[in-house]
N, C-alpha and C. Protein backbone atom coordinates (compact mmCIF):
# COMPACT_ATOMS: atom_id res chain seq x y z
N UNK A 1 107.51 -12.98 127.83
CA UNK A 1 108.53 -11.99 128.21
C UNK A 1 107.95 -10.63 128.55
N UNK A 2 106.87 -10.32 127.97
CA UNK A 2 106.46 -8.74 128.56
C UNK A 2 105.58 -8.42 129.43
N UNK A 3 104.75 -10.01 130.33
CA UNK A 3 104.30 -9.99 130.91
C UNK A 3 105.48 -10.12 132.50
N UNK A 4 106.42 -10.70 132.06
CA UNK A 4 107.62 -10.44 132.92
C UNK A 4 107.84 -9.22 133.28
N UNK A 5 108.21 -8.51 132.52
CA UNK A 5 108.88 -7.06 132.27
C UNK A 5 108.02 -6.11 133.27
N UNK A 6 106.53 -6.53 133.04
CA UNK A 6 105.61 -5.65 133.43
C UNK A 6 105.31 -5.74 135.10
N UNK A 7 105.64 -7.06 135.15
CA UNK A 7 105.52 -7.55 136.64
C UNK A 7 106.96 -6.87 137.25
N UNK A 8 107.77 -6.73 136.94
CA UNK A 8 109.24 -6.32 137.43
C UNK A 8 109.17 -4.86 137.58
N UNK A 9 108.50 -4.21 136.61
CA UNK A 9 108.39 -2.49 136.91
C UNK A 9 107.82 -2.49 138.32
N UNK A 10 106.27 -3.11 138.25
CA UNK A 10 105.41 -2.92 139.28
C UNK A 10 106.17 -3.55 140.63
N UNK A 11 106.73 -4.51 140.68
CA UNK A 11 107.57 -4.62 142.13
C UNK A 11 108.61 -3.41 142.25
N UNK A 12 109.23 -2.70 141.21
CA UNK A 12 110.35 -1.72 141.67
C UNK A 12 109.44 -0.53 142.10
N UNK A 13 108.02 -0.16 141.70
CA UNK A 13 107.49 1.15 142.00
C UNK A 13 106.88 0.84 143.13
N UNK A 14 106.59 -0.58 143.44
CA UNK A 14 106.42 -0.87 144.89
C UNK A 14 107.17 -0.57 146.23
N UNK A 15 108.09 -1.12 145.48
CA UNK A 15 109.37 -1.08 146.55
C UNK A 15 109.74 0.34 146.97
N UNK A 16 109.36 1.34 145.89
CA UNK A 16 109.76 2.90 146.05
C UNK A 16 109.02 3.06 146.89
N UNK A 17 107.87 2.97 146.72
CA UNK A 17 106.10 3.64 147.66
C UNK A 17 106.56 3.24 149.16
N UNK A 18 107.11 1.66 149.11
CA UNK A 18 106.86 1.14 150.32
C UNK A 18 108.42 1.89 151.57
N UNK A 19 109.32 2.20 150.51
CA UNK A 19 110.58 2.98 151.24
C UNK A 19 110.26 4.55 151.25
N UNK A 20 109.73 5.49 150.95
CA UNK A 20 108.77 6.10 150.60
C UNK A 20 108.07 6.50 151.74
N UNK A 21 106.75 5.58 152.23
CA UNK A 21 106.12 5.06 153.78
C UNK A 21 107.31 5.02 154.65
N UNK A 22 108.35 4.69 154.81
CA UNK A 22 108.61 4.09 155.46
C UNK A 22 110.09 5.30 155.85
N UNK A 23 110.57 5.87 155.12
CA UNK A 23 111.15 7.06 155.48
C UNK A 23 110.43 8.23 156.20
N UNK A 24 108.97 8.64 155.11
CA UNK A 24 108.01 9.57 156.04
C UNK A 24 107.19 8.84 157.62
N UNK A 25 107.48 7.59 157.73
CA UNK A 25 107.35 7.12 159.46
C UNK A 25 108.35 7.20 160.11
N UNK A 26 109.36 6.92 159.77
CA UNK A 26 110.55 6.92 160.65
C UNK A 26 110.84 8.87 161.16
N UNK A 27 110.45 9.23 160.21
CA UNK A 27 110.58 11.02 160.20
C UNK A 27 109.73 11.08 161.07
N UNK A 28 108.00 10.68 161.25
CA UNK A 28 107.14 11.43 162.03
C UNK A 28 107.11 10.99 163.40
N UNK A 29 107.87 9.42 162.95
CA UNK A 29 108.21 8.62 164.84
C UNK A 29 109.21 9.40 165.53
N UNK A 30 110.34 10.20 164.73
CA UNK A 30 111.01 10.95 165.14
C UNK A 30 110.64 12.76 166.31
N UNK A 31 110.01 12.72 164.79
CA UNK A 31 109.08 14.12 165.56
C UNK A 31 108.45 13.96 166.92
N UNK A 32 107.53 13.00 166.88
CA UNK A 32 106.72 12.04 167.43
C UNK A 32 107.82 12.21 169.15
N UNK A 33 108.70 11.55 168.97
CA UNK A 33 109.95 10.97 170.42
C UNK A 33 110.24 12.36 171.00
N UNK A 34 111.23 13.16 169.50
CA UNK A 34 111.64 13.92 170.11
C UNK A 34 110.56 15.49 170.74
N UNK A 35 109.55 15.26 170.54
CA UNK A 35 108.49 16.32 171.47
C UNK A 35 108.39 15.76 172.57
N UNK A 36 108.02 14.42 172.71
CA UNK A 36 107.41 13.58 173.98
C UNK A 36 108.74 13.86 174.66
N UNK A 37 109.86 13.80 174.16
CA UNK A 37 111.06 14.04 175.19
C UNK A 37 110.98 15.52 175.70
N UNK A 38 111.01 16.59 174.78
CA UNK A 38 110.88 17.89 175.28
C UNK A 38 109.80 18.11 176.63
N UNK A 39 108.69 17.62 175.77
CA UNK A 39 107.52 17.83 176.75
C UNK A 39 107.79 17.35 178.31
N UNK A 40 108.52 16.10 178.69
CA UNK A 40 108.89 15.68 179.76
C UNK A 40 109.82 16.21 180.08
N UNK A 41 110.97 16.90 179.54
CA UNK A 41 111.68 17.63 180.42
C UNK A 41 111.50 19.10 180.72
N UNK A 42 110.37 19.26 179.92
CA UNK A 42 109.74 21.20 180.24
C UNK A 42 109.26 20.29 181.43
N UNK A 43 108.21 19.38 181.66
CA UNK A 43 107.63 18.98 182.26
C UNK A 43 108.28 19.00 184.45
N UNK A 44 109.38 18.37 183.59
CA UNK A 44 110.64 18.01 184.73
C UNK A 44 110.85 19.62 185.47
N UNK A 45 111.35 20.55 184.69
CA UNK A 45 111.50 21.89 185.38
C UNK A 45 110.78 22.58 186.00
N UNK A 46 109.75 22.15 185.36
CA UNK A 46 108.42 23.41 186.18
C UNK A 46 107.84 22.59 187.50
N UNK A 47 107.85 20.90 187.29
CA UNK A 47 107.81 20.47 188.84
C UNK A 47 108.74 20.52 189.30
N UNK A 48 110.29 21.28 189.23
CA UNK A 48 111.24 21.71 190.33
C UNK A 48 111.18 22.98 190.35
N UNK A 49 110.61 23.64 189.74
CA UNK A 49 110.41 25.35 189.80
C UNK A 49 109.35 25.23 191.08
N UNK A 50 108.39 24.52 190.67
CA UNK A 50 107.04 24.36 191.49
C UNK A 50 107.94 24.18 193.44
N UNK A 51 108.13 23.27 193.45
CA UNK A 51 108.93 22.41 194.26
C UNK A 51 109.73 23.49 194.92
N UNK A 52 110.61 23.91 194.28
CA UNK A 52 111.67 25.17 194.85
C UNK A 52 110.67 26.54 195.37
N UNK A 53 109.70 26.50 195.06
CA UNK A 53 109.17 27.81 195.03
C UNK A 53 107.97 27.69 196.50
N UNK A 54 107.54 26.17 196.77
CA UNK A 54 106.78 25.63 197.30
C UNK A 54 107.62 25.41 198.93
N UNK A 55 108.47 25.35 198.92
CA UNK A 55 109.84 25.11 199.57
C UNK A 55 110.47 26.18 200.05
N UNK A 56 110.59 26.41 201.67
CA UNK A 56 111.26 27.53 202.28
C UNK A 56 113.23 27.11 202.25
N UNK A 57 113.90 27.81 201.73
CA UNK A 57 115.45 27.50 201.64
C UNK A 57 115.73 27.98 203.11
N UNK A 58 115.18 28.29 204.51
CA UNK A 58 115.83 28.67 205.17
C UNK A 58 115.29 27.80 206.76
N UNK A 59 115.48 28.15 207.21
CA UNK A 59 115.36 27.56 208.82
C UNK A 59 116.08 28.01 210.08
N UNK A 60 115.13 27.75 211.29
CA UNK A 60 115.20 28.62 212.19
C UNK A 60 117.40 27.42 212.79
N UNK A 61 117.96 27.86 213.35
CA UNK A 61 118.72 27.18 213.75
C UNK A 61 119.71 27.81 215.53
N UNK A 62 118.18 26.96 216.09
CA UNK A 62 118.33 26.73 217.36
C UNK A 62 117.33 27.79 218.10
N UNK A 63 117.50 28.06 219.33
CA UNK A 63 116.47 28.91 220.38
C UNK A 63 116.33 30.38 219.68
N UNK A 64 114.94 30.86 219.32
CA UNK A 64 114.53 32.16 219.37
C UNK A 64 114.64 32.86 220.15
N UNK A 65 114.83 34.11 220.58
CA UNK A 65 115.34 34.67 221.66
C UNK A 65 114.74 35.78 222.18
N UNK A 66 114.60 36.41 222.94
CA UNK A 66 114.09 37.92 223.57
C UNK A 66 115.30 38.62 224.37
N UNK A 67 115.40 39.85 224.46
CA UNK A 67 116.10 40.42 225.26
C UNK A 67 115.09 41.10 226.46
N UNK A 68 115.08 41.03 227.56
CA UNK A 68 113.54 41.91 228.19
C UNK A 68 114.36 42.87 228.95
N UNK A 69 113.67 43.65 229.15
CA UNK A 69 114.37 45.41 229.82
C UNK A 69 113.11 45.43 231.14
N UNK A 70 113.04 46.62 231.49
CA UNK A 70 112.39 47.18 232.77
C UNK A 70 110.44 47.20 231.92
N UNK A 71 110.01 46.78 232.92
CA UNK A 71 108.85 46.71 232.54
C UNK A 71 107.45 45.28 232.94
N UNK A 72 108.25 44.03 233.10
CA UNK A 72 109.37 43.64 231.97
C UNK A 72 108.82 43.73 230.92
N UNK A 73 109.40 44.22 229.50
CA UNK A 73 109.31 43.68 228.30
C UNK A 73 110.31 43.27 227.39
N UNK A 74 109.68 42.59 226.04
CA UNK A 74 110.88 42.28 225.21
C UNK A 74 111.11 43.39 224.26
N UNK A 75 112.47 43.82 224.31
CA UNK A 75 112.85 45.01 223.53
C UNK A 75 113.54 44.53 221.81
N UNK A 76 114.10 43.32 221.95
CA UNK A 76 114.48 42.69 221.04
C UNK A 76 114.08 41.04 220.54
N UNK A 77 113.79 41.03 219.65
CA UNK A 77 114.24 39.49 219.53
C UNK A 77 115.49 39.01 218.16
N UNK A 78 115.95 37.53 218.46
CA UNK A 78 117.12 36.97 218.68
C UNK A 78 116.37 35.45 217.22
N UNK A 79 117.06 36.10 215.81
CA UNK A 79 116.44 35.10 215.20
C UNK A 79 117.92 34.29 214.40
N UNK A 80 118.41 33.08 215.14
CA UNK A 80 119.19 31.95 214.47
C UNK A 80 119.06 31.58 213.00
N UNK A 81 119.42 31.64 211.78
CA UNK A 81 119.70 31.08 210.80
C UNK A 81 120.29 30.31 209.82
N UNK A 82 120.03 29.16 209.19
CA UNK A 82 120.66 28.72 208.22
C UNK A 82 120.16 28.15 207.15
N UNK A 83 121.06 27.60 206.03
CA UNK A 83 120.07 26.91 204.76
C UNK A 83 119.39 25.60 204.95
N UNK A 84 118.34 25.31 204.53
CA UNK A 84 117.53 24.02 204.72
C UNK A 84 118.39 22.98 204.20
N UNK A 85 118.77 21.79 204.32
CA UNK A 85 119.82 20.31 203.89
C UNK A 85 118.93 20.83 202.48
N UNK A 86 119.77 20.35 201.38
CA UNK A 86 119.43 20.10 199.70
C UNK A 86 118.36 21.68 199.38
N UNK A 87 118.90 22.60 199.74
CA UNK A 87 118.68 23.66 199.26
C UNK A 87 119.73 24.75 198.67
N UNK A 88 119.34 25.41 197.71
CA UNK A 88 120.30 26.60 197.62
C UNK A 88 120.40 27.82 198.20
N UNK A 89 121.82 29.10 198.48
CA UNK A 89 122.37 29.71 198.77
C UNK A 89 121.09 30.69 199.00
N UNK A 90 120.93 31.54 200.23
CA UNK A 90 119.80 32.72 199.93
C UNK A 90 120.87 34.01 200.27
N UNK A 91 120.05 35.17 199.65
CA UNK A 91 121.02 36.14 199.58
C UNK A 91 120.45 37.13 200.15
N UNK A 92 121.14 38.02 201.34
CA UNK A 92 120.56 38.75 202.18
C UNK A 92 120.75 40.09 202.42
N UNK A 93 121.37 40.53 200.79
CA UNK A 93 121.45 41.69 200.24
C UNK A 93 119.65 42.61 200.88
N UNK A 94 120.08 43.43 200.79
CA UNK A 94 118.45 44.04 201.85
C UNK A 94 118.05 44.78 200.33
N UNK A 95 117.98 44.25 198.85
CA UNK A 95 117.36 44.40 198.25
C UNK A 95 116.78 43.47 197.75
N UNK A 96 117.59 42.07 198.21
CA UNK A 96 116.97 40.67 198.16
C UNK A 96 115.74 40.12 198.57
N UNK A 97 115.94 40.47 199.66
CA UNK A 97 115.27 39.92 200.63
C UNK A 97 114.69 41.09 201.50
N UNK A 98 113.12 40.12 202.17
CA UNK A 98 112.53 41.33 202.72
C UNK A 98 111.70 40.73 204.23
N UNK A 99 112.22 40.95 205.12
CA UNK A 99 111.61 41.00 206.45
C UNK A 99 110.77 41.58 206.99
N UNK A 100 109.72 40.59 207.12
CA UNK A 100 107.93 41.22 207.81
C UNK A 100 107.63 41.26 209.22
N UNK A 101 107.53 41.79 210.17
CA UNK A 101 107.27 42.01 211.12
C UNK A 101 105.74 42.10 211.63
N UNK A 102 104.51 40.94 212.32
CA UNK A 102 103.55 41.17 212.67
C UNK A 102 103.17 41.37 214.11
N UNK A 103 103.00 42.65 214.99
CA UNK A 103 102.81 42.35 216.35
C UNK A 103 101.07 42.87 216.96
N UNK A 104 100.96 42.95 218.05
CA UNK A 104 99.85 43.12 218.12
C UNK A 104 99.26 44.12 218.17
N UNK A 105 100.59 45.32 217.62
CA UNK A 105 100.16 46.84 217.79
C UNK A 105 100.37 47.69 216.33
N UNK A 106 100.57 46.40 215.18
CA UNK A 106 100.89 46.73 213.97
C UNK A 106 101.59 45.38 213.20
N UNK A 107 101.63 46.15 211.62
CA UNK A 107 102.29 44.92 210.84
C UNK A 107 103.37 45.59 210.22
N UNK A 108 104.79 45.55 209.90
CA UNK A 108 106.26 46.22 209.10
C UNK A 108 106.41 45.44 208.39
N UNK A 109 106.66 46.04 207.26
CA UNK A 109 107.15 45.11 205.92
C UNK A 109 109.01 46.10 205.57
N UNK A 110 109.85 45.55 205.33
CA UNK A 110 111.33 45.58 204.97
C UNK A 110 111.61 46.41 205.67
N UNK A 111 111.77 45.81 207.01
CA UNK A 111 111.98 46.41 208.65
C UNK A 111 113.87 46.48 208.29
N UNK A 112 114.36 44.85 207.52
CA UNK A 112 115.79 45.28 207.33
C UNK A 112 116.19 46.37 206.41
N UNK A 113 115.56 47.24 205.46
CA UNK A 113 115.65 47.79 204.68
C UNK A 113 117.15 49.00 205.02
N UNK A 114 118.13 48.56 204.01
CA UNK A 114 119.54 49.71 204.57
C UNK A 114 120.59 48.96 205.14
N UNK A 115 120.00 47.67 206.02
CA UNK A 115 120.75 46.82 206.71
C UNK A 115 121.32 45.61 206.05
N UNK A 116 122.74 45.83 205.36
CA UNK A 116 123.18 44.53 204.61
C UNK A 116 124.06 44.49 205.60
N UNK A 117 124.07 42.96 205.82
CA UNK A 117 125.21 41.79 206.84
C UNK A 117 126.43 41.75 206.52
N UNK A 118 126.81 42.16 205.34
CA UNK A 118 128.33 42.21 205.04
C UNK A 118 129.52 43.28 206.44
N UNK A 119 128.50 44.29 207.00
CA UNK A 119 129.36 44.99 207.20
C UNK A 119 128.81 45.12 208.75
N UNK A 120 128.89 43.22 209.40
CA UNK A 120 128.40 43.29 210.42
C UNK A 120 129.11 42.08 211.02
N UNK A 121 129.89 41.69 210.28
CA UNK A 121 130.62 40.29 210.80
C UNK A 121 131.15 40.11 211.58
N UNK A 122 130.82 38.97 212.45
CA UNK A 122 131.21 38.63 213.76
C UNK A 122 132.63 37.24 213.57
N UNK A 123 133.11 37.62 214.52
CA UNK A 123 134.35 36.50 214.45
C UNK A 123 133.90 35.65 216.15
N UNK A 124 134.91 34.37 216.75
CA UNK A 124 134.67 33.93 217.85
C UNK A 124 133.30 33.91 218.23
N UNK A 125 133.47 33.65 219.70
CA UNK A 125 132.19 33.39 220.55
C UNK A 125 131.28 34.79 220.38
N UNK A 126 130.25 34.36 220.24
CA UNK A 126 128.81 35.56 219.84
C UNK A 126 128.35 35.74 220.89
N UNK A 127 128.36 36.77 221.88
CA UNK A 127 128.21 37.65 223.27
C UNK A 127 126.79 38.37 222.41
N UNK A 128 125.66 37.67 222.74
CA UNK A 128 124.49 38.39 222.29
C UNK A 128 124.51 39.80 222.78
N UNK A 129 125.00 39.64 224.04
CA UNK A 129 124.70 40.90 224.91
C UNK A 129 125.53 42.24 223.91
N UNK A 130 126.29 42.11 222.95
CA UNK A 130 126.47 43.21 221.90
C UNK A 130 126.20 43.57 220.97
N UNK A 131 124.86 42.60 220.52
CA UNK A 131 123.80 42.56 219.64
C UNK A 131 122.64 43.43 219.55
N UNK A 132 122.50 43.92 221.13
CA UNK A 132 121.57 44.73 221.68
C UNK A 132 121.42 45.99 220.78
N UNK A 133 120.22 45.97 219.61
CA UNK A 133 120.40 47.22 218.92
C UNK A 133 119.36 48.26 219.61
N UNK A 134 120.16 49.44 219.01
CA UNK A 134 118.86 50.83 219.90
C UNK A 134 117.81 51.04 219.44
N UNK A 135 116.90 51.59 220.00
CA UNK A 135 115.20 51.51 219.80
C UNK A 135 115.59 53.05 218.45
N UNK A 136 114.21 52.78 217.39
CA UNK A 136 114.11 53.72 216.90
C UNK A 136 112.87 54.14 217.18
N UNK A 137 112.16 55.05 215.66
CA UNK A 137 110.86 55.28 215.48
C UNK A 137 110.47 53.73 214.91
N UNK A 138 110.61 53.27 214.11
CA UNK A 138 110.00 51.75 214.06
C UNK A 138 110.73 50.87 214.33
N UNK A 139 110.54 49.09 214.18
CA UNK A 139 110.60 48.27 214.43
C UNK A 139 112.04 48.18 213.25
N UNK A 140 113.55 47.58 213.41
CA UNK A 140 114.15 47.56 212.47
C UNK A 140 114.83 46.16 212.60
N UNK A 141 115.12 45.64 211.57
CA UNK A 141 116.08 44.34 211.16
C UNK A 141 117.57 44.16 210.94
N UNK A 142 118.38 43.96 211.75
CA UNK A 142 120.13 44.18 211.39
C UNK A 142 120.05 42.70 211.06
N UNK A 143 120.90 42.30 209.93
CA UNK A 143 121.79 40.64 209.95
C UNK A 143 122.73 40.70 210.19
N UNK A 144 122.89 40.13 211.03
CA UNK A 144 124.53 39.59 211.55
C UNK A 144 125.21 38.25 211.18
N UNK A 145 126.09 38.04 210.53
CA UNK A 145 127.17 37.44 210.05
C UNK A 145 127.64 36.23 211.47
N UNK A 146 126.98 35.22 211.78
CA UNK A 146 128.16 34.72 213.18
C UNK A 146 128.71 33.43 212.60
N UNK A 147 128.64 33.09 211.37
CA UNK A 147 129.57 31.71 210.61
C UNK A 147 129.42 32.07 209.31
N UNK A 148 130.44 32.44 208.57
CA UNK A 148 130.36 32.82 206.98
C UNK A 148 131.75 33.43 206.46
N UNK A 149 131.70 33.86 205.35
CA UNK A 149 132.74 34.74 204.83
C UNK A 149 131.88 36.19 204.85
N UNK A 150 132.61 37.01 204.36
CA UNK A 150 132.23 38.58 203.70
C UNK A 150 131.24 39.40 203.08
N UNK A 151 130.42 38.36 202.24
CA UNK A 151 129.52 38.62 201.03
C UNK A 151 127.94 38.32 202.51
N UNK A 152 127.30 38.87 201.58
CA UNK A 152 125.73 38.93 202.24
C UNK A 152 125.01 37.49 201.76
N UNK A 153 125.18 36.57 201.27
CA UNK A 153 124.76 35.40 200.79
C UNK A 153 124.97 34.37 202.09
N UNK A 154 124.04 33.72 202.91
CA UNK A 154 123.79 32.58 203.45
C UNK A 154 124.12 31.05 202.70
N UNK A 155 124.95 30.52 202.77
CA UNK A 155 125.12 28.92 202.13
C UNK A 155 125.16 28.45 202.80
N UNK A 156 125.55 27.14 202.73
CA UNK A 156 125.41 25.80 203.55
C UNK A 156 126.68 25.82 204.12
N UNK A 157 126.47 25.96 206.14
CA UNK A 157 127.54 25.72 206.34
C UNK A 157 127.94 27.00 207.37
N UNK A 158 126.90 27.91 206.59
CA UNK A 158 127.20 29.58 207.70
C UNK A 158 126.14 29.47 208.42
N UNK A 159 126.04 30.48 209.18
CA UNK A 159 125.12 31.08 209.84
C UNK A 159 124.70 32.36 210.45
N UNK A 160 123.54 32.96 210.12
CA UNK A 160 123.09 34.27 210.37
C UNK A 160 122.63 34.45 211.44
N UNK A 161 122.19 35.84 211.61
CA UNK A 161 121.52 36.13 213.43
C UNK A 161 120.69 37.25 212.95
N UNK A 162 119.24 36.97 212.81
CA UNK A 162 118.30 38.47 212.45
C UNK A 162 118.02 38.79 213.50
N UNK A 163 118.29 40.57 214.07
CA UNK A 163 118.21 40.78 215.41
C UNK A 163 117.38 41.66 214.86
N UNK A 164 116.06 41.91 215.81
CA UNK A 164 114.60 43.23 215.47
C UNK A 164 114.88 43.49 216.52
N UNK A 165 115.16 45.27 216.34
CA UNK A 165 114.75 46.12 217.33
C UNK A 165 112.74 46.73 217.55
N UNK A 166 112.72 46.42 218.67
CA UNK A 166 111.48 47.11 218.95
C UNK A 166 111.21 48.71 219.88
N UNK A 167 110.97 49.30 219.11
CA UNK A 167 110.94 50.90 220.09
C UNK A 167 110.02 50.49 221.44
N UNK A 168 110.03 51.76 222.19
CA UNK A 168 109.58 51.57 223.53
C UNK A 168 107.41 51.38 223.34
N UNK A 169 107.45 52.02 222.09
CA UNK A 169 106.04 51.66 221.84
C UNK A 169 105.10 50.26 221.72
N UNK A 170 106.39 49.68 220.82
CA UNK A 170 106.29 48.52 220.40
C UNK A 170 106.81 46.86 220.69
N UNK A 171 107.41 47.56 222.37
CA UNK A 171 107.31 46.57 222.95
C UNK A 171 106.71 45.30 223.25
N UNK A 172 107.17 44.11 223.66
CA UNK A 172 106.41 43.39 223.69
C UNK A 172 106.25 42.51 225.20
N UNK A 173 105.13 42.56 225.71
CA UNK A 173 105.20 41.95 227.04
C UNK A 173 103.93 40.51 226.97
N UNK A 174 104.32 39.80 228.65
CA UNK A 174 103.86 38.39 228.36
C UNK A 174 102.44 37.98 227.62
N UNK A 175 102.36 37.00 227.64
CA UNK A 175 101.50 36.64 226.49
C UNK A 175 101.08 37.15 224.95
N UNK A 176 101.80 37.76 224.84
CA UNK A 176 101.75 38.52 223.54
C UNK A 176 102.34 37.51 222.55
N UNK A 177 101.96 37.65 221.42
CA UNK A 177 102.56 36.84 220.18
C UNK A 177 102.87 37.79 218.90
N UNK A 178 104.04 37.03 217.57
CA UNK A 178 104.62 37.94 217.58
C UNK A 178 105.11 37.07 215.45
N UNK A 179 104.81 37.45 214.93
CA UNK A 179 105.24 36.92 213.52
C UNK A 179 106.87 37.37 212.74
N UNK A 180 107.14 36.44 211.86
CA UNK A 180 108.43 36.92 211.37
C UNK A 180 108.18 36.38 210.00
N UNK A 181 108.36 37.48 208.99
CA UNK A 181 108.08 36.42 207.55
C UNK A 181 109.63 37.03 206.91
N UNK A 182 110.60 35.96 206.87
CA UNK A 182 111.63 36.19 206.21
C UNK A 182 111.62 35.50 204.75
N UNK A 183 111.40 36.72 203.84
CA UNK A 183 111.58 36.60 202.56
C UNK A 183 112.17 36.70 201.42
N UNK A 184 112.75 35.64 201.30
CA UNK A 184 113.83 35.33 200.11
C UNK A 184 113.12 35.91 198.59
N UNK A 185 114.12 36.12 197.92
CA UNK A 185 113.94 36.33 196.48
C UNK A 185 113.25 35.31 195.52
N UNK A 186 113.72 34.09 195.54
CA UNK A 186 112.79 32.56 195.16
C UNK A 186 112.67 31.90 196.29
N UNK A 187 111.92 31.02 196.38
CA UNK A 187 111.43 29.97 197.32
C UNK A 187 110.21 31.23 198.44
N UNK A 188 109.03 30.00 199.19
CA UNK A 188 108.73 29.93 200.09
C UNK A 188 109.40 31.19 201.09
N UNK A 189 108.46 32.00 201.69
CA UNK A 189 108.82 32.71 203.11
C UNK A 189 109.18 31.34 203.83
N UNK A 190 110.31 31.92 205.11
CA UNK A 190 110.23 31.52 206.13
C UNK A 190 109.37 31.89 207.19
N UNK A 191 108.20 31.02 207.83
CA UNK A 191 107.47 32.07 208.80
C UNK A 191 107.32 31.67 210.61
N UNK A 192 107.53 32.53 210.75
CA UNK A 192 108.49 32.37 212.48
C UNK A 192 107.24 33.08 213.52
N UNK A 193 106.60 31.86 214.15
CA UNK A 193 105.79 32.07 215.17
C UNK A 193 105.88 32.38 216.66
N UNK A 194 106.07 33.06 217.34
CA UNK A 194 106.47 32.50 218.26
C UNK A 194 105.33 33.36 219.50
N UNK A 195 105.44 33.37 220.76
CA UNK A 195 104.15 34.12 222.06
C UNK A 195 105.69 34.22 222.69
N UNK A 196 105.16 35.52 224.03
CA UNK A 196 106.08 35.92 224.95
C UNK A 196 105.54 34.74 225.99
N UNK A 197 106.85 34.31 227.00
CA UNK A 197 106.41 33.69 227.96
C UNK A 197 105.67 34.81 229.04
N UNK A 198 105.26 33.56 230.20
CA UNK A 198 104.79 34.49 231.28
C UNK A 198 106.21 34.98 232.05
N UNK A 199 106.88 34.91 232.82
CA UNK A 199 107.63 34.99 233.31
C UNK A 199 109.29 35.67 232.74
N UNK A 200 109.29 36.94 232.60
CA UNK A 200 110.30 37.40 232.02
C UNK A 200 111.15 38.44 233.02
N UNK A 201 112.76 37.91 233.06
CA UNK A 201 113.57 38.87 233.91
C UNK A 201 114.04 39.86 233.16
N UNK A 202 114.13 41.28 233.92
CA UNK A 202 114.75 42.47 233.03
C UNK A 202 116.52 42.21 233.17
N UNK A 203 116.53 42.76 232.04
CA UNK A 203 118.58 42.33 232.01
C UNK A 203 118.79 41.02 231.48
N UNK A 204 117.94 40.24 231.23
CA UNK A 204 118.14 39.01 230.90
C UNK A 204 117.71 38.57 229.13
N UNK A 205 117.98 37.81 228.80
CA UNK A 205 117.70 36.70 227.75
C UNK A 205 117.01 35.69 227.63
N UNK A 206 115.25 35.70 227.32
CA UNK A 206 114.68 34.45 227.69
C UNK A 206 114.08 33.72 226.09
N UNK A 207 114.16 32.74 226.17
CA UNK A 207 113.69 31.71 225.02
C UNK A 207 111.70 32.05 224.51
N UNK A 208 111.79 32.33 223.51
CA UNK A 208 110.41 32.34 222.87
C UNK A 208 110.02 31.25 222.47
N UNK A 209 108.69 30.80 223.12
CA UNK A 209 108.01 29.34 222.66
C UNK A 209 106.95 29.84 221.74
């Protein structure tokens, strides 16, 4: 009988040790999951931070444009906008966003600077020909509103018109080439290449390749 007794303790202090083990694994498999889960979804954000940031939200939408005057040169150009498919809203508050200008007689950085689109909105058919802004001392950026509501924010669905004035200095005539870095608050610049053709009429509107 007390060799019984003795055998019966030692299986119950077993049984403790072994539930014991077996609570402090289930705890550290826990720990264990729930980091490996964290870690993959920090993981998850920063390759869509990466991704979003890597990624221009905007795009050119349709023909770049020139206006050419006497000379001939181009006094303006004519920049189409909208949001990239599966991107978000950009906002074109002119503290948002900042428009670079590179030509071959200089480089402008927040050429729109002063110029918010809210208080430029166009309704109906868009008559470029009243787009025509006046020459200053530098190179300047108006946004124009030609599909949207009220607010200065670009979404899916509107569409903008960045018109650069160029002074008489900073004209631009044929073969010349000509940069545009439109820069959003997150994501990727948009960057807009384009050369003057050879062949340009004054009074007219010709396409930049």
């Amino acid at each position: 009988m007390p060799s019984k007794k003795k055998k019966g303790i030692v299986g119950i202090e077993a049984a403790i040790v072994l539930i014991a083990f077996v609570i402090v694994a289930a705890a550290l498999a826990f720990v264990v999951i729930n980091m490996g889960m964290y870690t993959t979804q920090k993981s998850k954000e920063v390759m869509g931070q990466a991704l979003n940031e890597a990624t221009t939200a905007l795009e050119v939408d349709g023909t770049v444009l020139g206006y050419v005057e006497t000379g001939p040169k181009v006094t303006a150009i004519y920049i189409p906008l909208k949001v990239s498919p599966g991107q978000l809203a950009v906002d074109f508050n002119n503290t948002k966003i900042d428009i670079v200008l590179k030509i071959p007689s200089g480089a402008f950085s927040k050429i729109n600077r002063g110029n918010d689109p809210s208080s430029t909105t166009l309704e109906g058919t868009v008559n470029l020909a009243n787009l025509i802004p006046e020459a200053t001392d530098a190179p300047n950026a108006t946004v124009y509103i030609i599909q949207g509501d009220d607010d200065t924010v670009l979404e899916v669905g509107e569409k903008f018109m960045v018109v650069i004035a160029l002074p008489s200095e900073y004209e631009l005539t044929q073969y010349q080439s000509f940069t545009v870095e439109i820069r959003p608050l997150q994501g990727a610049p948009l960057v807009i290449e384009r050369s003057i053709p050879p062949t340009l009429s004054p009074g007219e509107f010709t396409a930049l390749g």
